[in-house]
Protein backbone atom coordinates (compact mmCIF):
# COMPACT_ATOMS: atom_id res chain seq x y z
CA UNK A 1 22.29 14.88 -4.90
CA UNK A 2 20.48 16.80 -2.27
CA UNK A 3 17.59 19.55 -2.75
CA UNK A 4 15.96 21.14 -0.57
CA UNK A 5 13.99 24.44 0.19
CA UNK A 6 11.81 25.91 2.72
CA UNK A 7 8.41 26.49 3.91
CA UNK A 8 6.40 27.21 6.80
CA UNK A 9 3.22 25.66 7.59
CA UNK A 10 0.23 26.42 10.23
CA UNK A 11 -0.67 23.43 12.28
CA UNK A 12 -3.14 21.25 10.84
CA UNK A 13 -2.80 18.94 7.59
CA UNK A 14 -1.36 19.85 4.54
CA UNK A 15 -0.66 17.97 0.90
CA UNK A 16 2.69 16.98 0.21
CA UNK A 17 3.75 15.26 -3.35
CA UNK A 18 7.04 13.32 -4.12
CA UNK A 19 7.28 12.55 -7.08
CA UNK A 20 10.57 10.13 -8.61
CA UNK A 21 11.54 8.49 -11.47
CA UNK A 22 14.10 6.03 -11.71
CA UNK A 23 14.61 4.64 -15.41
CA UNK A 24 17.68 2.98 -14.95
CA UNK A 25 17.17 1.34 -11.47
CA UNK A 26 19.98 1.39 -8.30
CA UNK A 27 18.62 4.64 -7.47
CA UNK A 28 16.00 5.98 -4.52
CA UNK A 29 14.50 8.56 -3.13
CA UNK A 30 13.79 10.23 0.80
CA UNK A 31 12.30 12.80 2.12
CA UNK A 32 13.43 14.54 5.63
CA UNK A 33 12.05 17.58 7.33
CA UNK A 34 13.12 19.72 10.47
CA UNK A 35 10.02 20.33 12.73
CA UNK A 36 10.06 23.48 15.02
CA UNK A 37 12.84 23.41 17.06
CA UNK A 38 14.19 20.06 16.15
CA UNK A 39 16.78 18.33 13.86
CA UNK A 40 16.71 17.02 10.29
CA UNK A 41 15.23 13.78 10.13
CA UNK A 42 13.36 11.26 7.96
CA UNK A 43 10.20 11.70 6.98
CA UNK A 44 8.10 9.05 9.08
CA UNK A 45 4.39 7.54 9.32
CA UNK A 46 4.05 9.08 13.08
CA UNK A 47 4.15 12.43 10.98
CA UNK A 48 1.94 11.20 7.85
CA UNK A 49 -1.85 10.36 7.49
CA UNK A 50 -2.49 7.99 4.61
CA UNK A 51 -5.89 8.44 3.01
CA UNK A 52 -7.43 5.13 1.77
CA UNK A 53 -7.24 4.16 -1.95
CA UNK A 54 -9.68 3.04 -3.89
CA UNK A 55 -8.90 1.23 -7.27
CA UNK A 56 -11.28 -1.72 -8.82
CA UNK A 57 -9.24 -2.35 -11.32
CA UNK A 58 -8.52 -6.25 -11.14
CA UNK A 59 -5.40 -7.43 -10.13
CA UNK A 60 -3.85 -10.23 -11.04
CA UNK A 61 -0.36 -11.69 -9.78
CA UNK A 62 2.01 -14.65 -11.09
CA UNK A 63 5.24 -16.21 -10.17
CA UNK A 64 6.85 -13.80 -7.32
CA UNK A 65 5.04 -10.65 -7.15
CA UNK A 66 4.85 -7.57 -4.08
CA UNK A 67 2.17 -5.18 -3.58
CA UNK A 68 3.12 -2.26 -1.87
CA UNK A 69 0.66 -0.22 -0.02
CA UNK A 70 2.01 3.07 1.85
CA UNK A 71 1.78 2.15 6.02
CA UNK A 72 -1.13 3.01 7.49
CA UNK A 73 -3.26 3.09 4.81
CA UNK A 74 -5.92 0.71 2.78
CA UNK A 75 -6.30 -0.31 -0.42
CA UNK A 76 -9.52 -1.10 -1.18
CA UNK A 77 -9.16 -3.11 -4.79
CA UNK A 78 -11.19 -5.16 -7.31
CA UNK A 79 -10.82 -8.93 -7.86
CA UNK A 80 -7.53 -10.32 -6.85
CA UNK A 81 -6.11 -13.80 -8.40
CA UNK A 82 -2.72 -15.13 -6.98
CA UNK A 83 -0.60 -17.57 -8.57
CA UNK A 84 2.19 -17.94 -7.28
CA UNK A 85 4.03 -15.61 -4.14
CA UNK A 86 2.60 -12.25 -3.08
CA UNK A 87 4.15 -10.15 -0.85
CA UNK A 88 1.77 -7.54 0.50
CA UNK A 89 3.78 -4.78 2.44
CA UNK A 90 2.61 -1.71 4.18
CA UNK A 91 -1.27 -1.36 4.93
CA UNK A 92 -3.98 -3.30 4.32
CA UNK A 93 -4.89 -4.67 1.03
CA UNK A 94 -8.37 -5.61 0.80
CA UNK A 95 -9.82 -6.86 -2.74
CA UNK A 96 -13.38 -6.83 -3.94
CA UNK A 97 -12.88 -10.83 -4.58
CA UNK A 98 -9.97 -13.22 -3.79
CA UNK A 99 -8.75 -16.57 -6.07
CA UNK A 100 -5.99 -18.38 -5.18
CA UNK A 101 -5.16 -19.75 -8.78
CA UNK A 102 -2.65 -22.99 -8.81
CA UNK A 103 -1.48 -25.62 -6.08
CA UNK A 104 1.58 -23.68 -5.18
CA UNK A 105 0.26 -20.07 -3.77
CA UNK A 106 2.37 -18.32 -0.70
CA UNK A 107 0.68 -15.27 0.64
CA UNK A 108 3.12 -12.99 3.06
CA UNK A 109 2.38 -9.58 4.76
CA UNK A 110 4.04 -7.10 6.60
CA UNK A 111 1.59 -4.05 8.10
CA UNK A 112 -2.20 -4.36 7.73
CA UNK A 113 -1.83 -7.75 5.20
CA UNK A 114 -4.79 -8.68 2.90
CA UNK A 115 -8.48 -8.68 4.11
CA UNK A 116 -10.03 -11.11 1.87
CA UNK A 117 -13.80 -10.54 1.07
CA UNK A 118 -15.85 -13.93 0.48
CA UNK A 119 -19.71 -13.54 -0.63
CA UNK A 120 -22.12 -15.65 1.77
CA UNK A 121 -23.28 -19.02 0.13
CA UNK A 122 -26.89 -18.88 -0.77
CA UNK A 123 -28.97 -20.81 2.05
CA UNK A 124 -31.08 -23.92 0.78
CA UNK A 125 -34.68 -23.91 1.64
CA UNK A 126 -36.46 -26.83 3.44
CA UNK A 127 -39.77 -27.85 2.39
């Protein structure tokens, strides 16, 4: 099922919201647009801008798990714990705090992948 309408914008940025539900699963959703003078075609990230998220909830991942963060974007997140497989895809995931729970923990990334955050180690002072 297709719908569709019409609207025309000034240059410059402008919000656009999608929203989709899919209770049943099997199902997606696209979104296409005709710029001036053009042909219908897929929405795309060369035509997007991405604004950073911010979230510090914690996050925490086991057995096979994905995170998907919309390309070109970052996610800036609280703690993170893996155990297990996480597959980051899109931007760049970047958590307040990153453990790597269990002997058996696979990290993969397509896009910006995950900027993990480490606190510096106190220094010892000499006497």
């Amino acid at each position: 099922m297709e719908r569709n309408g019409s609207v025309h914008l000034t240059a410059g940025m402008h919000d656009i919201v999608i929203a989709y539900y899919n209770g049943t699963g099997g199902a997606d959703v696209s979104a296409s647009w005709t710029p001036a003078g053009g042909t219908k075609q897929l929405l795309s990230g060369s035509v997007l801008y991405a604004p950073t998220i911010t979230d510090t909830a914690p996050i925490t991942t086991t057995g096979t798990s994905t995170i998907n963060v919309t390309d070109s974007s970052v996610a800036n997140v609280g703690p993170l714990t893996v155990n297990g497989q996480l597959n980051i895809v899109g931007g760049a995931l970047v958590p307040s705090s990153t453990t790597l729970d269990g002997s058996n923990v696979t990290i993969l990334t397509t896009g910006g992948g995950l900027i993990a955050t480490t606190s510096p180690r106190p220094m010892a002072r000499s006497r």
